[in-house]
C-alpha atoms as a PDB file:
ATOM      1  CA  UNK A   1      20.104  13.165 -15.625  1.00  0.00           C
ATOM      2  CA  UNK A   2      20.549  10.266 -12.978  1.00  0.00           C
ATOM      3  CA  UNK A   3      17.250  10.235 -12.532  1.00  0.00           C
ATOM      4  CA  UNK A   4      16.519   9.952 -16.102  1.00  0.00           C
ATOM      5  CA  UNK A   5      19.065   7.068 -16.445  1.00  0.00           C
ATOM      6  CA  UNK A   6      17.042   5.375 -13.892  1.00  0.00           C
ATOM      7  CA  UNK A   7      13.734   5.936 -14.976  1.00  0.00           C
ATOM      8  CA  UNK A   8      14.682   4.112 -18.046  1.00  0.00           C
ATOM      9  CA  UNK A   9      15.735   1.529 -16.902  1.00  0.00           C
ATOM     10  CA  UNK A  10      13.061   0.612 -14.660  1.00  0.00           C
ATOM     11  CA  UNK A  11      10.949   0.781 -17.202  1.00  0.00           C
ATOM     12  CA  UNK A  12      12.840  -1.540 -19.484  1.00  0.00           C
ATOM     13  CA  UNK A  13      13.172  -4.035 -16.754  1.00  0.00           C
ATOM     14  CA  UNK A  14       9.091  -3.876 -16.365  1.00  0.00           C
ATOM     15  CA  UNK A  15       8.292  -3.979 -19.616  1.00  0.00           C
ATOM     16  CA  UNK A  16       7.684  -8.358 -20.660  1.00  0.00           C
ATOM     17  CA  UNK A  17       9.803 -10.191 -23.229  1.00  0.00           C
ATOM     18  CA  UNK A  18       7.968 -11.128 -26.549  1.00  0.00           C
ATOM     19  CA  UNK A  19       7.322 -14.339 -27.408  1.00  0.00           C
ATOM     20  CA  UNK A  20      10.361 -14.145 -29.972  1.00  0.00           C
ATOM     21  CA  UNK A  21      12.537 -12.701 -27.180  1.00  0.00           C
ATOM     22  CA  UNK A  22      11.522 -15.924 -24.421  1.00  0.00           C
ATOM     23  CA  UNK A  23      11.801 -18.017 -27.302  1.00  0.00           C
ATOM     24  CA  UNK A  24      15.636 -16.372 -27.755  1.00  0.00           C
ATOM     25  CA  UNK A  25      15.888 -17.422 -24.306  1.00  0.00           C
ATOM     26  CA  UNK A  26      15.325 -20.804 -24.511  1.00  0.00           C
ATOM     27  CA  UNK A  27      17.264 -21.361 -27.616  1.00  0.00           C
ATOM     28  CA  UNK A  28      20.417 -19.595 -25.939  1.00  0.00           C
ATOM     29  CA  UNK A  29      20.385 -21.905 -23.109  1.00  0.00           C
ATOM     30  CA  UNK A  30      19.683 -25.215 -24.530  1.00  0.00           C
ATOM     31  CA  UNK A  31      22.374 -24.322 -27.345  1.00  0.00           C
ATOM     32  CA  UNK A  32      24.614 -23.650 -23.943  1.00  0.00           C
ATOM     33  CA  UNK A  33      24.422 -27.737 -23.193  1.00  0.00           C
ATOM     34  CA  UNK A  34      25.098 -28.475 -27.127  1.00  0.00           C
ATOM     35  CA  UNK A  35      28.885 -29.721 -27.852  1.00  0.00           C
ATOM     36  CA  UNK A  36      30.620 -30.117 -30.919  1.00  0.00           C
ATOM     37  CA  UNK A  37      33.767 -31.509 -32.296  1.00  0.00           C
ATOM     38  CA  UNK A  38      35.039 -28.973 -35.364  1.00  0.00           C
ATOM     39  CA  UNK A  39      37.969 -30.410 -37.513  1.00  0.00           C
ATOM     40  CA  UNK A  40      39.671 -28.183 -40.121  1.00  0.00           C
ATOM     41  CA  UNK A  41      42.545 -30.705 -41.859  1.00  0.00           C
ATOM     42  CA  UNK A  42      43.318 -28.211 -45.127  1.00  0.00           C
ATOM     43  CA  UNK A  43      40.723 -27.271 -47.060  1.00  0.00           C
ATOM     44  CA  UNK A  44      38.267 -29.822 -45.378  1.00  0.00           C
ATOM     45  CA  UNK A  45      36.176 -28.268 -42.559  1.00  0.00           C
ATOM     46  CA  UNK A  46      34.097 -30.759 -40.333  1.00  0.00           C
ATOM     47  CA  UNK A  47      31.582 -30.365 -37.792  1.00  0.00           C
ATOM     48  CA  UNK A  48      29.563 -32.777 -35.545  1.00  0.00           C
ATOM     49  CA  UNK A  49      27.254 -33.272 -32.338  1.00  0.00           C
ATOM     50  CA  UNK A  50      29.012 -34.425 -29.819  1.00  0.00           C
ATOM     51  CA  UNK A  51      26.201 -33.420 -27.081  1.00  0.00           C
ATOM     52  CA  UNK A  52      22.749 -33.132 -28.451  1.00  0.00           C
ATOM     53  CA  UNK A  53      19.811 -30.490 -27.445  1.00  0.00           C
ATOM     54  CA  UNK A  54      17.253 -33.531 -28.726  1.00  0.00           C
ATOM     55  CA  UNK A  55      16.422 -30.485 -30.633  1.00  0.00           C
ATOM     56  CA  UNK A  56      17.632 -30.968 -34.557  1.00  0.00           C
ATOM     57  CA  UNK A  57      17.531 -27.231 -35.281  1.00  0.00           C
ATOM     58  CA  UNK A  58      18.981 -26.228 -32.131  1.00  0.00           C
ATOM     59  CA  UNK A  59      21.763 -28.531 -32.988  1.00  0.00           C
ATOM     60  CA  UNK A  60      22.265 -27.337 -36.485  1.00  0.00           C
ATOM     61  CA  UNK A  61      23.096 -23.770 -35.319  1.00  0.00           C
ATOM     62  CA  UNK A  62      26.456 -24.747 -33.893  1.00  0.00           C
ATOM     63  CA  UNK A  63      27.685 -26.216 -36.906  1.00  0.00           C
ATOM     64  CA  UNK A  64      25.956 -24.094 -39.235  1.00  0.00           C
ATOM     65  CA  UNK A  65      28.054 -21.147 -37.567  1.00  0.00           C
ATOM     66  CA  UNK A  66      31.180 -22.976 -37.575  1.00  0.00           C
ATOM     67  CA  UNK A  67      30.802 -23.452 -41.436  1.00  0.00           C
ATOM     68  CA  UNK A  68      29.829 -19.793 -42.142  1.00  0.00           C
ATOM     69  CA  UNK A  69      32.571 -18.499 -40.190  1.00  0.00           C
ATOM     70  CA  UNK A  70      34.918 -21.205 -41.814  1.00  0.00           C
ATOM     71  CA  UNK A  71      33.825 -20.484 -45.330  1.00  0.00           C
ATOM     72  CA  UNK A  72      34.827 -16.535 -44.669  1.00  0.00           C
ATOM     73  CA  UNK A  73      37.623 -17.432 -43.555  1.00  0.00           C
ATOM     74  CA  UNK A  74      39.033 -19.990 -45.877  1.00  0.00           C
ATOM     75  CA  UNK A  75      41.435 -18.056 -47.339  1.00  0.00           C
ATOM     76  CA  UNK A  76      43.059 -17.162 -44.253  1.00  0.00           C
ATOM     77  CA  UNK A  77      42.603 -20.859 -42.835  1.00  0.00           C
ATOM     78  CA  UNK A  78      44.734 -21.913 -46.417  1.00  0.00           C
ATOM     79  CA  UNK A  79      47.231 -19.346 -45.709  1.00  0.00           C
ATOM     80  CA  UNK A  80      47.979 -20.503 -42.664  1.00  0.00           C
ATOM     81  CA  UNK A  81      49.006 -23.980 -43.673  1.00  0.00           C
ATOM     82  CA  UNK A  82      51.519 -22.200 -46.451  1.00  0.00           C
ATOM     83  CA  UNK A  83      54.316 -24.433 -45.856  1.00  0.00           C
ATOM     84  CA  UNK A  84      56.783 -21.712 -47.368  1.00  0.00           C
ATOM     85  CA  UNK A  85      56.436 -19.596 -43.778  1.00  0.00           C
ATOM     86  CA  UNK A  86      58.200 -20.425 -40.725  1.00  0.00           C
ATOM     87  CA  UNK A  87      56.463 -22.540 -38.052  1.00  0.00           C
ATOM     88  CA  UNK A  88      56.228 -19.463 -36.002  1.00  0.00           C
ATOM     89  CA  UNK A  89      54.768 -17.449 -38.660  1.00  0.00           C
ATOM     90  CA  UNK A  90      52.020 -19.846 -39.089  1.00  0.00           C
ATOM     91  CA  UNK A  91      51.327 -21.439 -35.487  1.00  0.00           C
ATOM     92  CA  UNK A  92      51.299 -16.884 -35.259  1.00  0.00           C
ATOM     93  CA  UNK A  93      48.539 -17.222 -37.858  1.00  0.00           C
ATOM     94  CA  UNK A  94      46.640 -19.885 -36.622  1.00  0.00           C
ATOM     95  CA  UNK A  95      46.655 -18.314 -33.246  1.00  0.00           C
ATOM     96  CA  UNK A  96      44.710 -15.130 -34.601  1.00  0.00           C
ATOM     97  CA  UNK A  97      43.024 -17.128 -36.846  1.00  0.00           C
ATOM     98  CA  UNK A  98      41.385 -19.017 -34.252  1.00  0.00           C
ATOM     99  CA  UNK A  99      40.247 -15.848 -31.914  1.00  0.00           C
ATOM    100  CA  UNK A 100      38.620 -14.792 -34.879  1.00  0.00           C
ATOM    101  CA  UNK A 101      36.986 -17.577 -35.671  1.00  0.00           C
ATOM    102  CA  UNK A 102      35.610 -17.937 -32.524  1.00  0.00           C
ATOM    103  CA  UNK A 103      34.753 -14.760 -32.372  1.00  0.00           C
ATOM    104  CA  UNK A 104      32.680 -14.963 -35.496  1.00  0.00           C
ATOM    105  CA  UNK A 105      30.824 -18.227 -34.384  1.00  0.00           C
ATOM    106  CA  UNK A 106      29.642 -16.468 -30.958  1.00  0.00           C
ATOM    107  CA  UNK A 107      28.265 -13.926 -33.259  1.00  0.00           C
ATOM    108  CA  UNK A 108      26.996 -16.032 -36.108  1.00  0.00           C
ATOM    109  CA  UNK A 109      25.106 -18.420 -33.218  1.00  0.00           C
ATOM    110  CA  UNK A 110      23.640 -15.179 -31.869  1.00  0.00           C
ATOM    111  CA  UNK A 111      22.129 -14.391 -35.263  1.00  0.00           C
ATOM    112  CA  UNK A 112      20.686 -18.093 -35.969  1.00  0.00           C
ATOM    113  CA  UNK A 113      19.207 -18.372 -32.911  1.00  0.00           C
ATOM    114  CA  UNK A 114      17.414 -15.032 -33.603  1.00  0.00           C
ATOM    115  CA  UNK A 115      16.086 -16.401 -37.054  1.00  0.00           C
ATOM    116  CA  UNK A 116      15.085 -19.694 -35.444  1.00  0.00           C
ATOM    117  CA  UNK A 117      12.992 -18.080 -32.407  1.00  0.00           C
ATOM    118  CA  UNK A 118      11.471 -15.816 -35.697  1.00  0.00           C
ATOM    119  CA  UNK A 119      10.506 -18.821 -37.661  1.00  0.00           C
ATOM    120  CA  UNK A 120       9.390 -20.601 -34.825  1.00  0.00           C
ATOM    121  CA  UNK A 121       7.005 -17.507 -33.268  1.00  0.00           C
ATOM    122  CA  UNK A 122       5.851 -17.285 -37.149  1.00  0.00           C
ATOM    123  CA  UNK A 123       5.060 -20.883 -37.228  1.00  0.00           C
ATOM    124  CA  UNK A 124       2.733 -20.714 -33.566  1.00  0.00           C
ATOM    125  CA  UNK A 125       1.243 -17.746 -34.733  1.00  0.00           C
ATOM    126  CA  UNK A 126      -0.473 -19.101 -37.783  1.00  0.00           C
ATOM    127  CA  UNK A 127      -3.928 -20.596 -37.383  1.00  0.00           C
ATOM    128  CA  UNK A 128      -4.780 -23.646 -37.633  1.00  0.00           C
END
């Protein structure tokens, strides 16, 4: 059965990564050296570059996760500015509010980059 497990393995290790999958690569680590600033004041959410790829799609994931995940979570995000619960309540709230969205951004970001490596091995494989 070890040997099995092993055999596998080795074999996934040799096979090459796909275009798509070096291209995944790529995005992953350049997206690693983006920085944004997210601002949620209410019902306002707010994203921006603070450190930029020099790659305009690249860039766009991290904010276009950060408004995904905020727009899921807006009803959560409003009930945890209810002013008619206790401080602790809410700062309670806003404490598993923001592990979750966090949480959702990693994954959100994990799926973008994934459609942008498909569009862009699309795009290079067309002719022309």
């Amino acid at each position: 059965m070890l040997l099995m497990l092993m055999m596998t393995l080795a074999a996934d290790q040799a096979a090459p990564m796909s275009p798509t999958q070096d291209e995944i690569v790529v995005i992953g680590q350049r997206l690693s050296r983006w920085t944004g600033k997210y601002e949620i004041r209410g019902a306002k959410m707010k994203c921006s570059t603070k450190t930029s790829t020099k790659d305009i799609e690249i860039d766009a994931i991290g904010c276009q996760a950060f408004q995904i995940c905020t727009d899921t979570l807006k009803s959560r995000i409003a009930a945890s500015d209810d002013t008619q619960l206790d401080k602790k309540a809410r700062l309670a709230m806003k404490v598993e509010l923001r592990r979750d969205l966090t949480d959702c951004v990693m994954v959100r970001r994990a799926e973008l980059i994934e459609a942008l490596a498909a569009r862009r091995a699309a795009k290079s494989s067309i002719p022309g």
